[in-house]
PDB file of N, CA and C in Angstrom:
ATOM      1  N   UNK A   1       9.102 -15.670  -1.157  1.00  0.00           N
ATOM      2  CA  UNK A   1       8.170 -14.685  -0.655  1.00  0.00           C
ATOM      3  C   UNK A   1       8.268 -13.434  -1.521  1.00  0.00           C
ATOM      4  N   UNK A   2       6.657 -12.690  -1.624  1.00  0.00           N
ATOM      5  CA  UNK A   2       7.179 -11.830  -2.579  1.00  0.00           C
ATOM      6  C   UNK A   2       6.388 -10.793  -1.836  1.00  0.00           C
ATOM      7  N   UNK A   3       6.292  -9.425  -1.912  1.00  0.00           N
ATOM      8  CA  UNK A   3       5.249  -8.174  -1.483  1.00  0.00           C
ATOM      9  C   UNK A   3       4.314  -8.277  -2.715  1.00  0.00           C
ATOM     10  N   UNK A   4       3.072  -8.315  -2.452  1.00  0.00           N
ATOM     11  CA  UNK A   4       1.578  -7.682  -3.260  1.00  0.00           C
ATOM     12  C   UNK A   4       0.983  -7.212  -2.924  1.00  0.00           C
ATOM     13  N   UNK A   5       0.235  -6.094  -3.619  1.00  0.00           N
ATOM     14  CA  UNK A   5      -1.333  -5.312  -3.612  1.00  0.00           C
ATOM     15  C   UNK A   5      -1.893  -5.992  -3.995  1.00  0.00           C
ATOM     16  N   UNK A   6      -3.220  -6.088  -2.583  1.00  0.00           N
ATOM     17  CA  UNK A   6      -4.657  -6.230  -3.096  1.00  0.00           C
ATOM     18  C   UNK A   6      -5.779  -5.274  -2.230  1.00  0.00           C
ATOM     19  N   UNK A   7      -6.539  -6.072  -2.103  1.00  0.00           N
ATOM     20  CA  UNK A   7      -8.187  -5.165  -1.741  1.00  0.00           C
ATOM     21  C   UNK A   7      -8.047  -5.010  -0.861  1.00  0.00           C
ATOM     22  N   UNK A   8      -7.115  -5.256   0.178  1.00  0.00           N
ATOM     23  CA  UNK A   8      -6.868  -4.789   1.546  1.00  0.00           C
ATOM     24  C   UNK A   8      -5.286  -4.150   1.792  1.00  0.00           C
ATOM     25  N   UNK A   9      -4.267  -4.096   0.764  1.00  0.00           N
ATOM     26  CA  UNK A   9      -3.117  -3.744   1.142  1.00  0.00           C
ATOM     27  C   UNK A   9      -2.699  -4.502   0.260  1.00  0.00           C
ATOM     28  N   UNK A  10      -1.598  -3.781   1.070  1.00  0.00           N
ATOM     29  CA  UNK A  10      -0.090  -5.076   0.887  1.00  0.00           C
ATOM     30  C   UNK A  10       0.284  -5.840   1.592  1.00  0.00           C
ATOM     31  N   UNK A  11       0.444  -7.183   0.588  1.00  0.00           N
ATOM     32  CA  UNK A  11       0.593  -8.733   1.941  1.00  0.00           C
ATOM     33  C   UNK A  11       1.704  -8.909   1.375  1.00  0.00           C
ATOM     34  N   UNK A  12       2.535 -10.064   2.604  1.00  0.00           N
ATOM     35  CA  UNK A  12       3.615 -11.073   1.980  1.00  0.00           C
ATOM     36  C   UNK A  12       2.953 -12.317   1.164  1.00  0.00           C
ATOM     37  N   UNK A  13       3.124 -12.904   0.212  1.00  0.00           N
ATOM     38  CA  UNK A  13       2.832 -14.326  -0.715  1.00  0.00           C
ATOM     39  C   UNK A  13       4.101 -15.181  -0.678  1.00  0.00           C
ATOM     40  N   UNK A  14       3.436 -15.982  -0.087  1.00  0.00           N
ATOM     41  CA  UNK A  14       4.479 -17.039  -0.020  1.00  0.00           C
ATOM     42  C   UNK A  14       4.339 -17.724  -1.495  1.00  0.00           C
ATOM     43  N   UNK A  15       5.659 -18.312  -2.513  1.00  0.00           N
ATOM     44  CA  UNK A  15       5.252 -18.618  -4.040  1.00  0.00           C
ATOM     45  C   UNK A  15       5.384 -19.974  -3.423  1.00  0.00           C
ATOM     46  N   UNK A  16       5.851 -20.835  -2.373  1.00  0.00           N
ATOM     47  CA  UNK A  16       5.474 -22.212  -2.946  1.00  0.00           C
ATOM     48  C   UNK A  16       4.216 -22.863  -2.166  1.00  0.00           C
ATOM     49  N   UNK A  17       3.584 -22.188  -1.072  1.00  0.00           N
ATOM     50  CA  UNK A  17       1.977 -22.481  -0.590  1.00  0.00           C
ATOM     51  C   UNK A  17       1.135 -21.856  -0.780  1.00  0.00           C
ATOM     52  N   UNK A  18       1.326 -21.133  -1.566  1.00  0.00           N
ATOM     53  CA  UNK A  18       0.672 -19.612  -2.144  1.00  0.00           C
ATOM     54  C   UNK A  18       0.095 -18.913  -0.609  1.00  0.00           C
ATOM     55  N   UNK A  19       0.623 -19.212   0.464  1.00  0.00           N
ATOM     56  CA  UNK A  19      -0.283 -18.442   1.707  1.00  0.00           C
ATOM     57  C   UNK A  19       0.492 -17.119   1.503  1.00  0.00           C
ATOM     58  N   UNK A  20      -0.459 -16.344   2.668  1.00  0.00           N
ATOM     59  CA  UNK A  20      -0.179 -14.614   2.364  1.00  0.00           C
ATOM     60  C   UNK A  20      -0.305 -14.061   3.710  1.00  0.00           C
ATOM     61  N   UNK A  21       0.238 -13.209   3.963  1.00  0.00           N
ATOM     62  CA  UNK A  21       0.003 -12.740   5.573  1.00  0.00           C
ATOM     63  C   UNK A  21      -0.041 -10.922   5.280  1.00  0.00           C
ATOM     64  N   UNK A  22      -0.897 -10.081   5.877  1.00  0.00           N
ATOM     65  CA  UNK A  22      -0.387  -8.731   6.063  1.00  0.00           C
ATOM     66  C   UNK A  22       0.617  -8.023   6.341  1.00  0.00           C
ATOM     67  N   UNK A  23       1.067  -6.917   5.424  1.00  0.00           N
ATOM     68  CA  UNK A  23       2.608  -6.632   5.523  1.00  0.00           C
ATOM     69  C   UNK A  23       2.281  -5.532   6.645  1.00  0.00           C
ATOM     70  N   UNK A  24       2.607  -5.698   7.461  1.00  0.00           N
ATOM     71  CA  UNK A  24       2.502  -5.095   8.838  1.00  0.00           C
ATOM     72  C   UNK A  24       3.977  -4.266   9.626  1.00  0.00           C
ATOM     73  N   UNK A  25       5.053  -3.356   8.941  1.00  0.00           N
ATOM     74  CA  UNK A  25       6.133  -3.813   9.437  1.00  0.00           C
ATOM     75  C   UNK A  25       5.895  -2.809  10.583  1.00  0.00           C
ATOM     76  N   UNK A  26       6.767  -2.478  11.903  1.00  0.00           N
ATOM     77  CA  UNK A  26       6.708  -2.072  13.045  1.00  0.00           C
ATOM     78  C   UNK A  26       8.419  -1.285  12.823  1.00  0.00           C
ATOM     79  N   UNK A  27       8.944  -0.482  13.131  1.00  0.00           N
ATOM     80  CA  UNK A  27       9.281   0.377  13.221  1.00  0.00           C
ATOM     81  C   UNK A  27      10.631  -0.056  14.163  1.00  0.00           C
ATOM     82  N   UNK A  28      11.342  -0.044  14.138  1.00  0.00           N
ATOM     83  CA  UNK A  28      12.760  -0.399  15.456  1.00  0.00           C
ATOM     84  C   UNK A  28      13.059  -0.023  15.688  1.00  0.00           C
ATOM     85  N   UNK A  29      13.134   1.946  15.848  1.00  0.00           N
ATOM     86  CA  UNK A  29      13.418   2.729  16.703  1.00  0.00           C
ATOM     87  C   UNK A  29      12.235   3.058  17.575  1.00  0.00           C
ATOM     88  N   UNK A  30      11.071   3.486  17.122  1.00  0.00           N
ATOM     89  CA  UNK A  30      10.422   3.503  17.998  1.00  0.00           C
ATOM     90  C   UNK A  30       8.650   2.593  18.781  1.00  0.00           C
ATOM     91  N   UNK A  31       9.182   1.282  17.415  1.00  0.00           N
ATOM     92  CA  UNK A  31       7.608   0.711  17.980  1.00  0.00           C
ATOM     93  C   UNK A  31       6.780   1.206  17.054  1.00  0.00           C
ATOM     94  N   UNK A  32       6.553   2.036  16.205  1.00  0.00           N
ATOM     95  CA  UNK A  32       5.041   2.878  16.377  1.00  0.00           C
ATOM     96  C   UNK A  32       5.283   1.970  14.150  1.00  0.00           C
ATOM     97  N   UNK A  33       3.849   1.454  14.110  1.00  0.00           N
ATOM     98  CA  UNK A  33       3.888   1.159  12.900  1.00  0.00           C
ATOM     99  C   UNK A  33       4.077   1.534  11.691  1.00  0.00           C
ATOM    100  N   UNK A  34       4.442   0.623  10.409  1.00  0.00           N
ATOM    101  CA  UNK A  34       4.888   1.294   9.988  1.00  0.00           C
ATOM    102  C   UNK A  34       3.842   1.567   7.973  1.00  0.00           C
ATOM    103  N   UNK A  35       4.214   2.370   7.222  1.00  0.00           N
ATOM    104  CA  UNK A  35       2.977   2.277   5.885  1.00  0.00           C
ATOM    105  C   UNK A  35       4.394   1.917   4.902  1.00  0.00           C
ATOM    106  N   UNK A  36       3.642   0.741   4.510  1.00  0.00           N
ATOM    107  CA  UNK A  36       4.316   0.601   3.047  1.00  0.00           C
ATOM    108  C   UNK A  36       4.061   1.553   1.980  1.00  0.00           C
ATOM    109  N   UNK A  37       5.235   1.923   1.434  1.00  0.00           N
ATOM    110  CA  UNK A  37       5.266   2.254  -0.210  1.00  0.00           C
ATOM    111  C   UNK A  37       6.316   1.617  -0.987  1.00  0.00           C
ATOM    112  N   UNK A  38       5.756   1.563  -2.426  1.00  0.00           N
ATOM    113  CA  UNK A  38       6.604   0.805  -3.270  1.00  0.00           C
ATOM    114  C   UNK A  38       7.277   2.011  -4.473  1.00  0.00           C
ATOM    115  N   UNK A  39       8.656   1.104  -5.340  1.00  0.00           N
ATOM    116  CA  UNK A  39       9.273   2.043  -5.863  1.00  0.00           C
ATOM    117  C   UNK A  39      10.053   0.961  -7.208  1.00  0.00           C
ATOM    118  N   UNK A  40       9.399   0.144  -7.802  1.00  0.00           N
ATOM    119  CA  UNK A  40      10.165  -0.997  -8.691  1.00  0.00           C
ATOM    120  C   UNK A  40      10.015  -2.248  -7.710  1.00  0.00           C
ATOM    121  N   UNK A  41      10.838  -2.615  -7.514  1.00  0.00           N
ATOM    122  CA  UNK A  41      10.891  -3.699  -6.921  1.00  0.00           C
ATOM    123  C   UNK A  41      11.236  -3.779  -5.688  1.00  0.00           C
ATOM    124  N   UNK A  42      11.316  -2.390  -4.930  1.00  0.00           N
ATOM    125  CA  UNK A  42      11.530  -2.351  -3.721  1.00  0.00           C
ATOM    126  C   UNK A  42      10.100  -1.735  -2.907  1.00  0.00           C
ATOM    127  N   UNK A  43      10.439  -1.593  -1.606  1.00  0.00           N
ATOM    128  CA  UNK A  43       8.941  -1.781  -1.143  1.00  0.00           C
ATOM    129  C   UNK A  43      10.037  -0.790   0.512  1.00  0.00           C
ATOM    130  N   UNK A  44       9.610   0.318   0.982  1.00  0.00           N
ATOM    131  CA  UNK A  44       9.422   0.752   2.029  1.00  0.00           C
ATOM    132  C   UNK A  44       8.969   0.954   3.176  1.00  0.00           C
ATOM    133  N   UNK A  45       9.299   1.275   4.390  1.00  0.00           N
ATOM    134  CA  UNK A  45       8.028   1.899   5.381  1.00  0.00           C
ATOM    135  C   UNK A  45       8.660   2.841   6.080  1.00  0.00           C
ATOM    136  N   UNK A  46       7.357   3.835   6.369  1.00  0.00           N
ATOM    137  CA  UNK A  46       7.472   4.785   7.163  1.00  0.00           C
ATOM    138  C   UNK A  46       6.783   5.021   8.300  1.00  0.00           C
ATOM    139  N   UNK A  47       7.315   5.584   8.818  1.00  0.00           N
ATOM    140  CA  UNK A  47       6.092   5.297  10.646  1.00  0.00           C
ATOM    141  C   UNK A  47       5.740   6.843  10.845  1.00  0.00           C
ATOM    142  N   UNK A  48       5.251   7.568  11.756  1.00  0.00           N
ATOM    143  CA  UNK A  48       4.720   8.118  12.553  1.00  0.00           C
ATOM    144  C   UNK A  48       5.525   9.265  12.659  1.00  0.00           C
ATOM    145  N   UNK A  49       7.052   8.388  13.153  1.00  0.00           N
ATOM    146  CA  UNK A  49       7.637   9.423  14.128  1.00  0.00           C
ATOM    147  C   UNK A  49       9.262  10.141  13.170  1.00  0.00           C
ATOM    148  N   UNK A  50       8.648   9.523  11.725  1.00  0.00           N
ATOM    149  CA  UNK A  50       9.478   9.708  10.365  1.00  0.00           C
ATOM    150  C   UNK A  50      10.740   9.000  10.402  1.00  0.00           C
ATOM    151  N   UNK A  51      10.532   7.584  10.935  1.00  0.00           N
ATOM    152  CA  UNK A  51      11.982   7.144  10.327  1.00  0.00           C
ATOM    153  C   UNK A  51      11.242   6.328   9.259  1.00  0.00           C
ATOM    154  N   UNK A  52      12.657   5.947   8.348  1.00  0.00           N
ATOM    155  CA  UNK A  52      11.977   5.174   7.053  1.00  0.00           C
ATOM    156  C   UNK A  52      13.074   4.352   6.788  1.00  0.00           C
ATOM    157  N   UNK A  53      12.549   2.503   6.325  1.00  0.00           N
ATOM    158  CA  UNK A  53      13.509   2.061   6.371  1.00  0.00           C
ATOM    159  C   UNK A  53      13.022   1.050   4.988  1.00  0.00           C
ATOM    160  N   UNK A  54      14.250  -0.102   4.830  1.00  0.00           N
ATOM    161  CA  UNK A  54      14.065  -0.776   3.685  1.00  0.00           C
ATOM    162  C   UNK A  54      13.026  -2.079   3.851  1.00  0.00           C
ATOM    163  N   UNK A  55      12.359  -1.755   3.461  1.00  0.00           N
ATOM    164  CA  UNK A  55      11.243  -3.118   4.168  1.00  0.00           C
ATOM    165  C   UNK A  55      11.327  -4.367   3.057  1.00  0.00           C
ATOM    166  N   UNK A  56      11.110  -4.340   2.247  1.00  0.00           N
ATOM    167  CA  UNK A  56      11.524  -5.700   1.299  1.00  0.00           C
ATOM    168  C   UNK A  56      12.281  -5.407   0.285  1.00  0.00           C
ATOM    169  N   UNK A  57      12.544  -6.384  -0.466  1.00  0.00           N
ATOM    170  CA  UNK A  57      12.609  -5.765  -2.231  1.00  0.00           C
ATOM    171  C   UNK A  57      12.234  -7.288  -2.911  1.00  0.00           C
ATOM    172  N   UNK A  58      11.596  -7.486  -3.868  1.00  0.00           N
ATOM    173  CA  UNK A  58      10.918  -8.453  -4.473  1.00  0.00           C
ATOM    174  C   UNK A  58      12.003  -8.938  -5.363  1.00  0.00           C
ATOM    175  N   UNK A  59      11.930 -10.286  -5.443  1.00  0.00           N
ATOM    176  CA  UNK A  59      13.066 -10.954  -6.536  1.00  0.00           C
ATOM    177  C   UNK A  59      12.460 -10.907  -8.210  1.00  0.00           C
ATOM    178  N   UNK A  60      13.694 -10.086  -8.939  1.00  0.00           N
ATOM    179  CA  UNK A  60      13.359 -10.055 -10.388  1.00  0.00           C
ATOM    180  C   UNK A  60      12.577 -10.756 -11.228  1.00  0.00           C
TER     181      UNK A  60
END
């Protein structure tokens, strides 16, 4: 599985069915959703209520 941008966001890609789902992550302190940003090969989110956590990191 890897994180990508496209015309709607950022999805997960699965590399061996090529399927893809919306990277959607939700927040575990408080619920409230969360926005990806990326930084190399790592990938973040931040929510609402400002916590920020490690949301993926893509293999080299």
């Amino acid at each position: 599985m890897t994180v990508q941008f496209g015309k709607y966001g950022y999805y997960l890609k699965c590399g061996d069915c090529g399927g893809n789902t919306p990277a959607k992550p939700v927040c575990a302190a408080c619920g409230q959703p969360g926005k990806v940003s990326k930084r190399g090969l790592e990938f973040t989110a931040t929510c609402a209520g400002g916590h920020t956590w490690a949301y993926w990191t893509n293999p080299a």
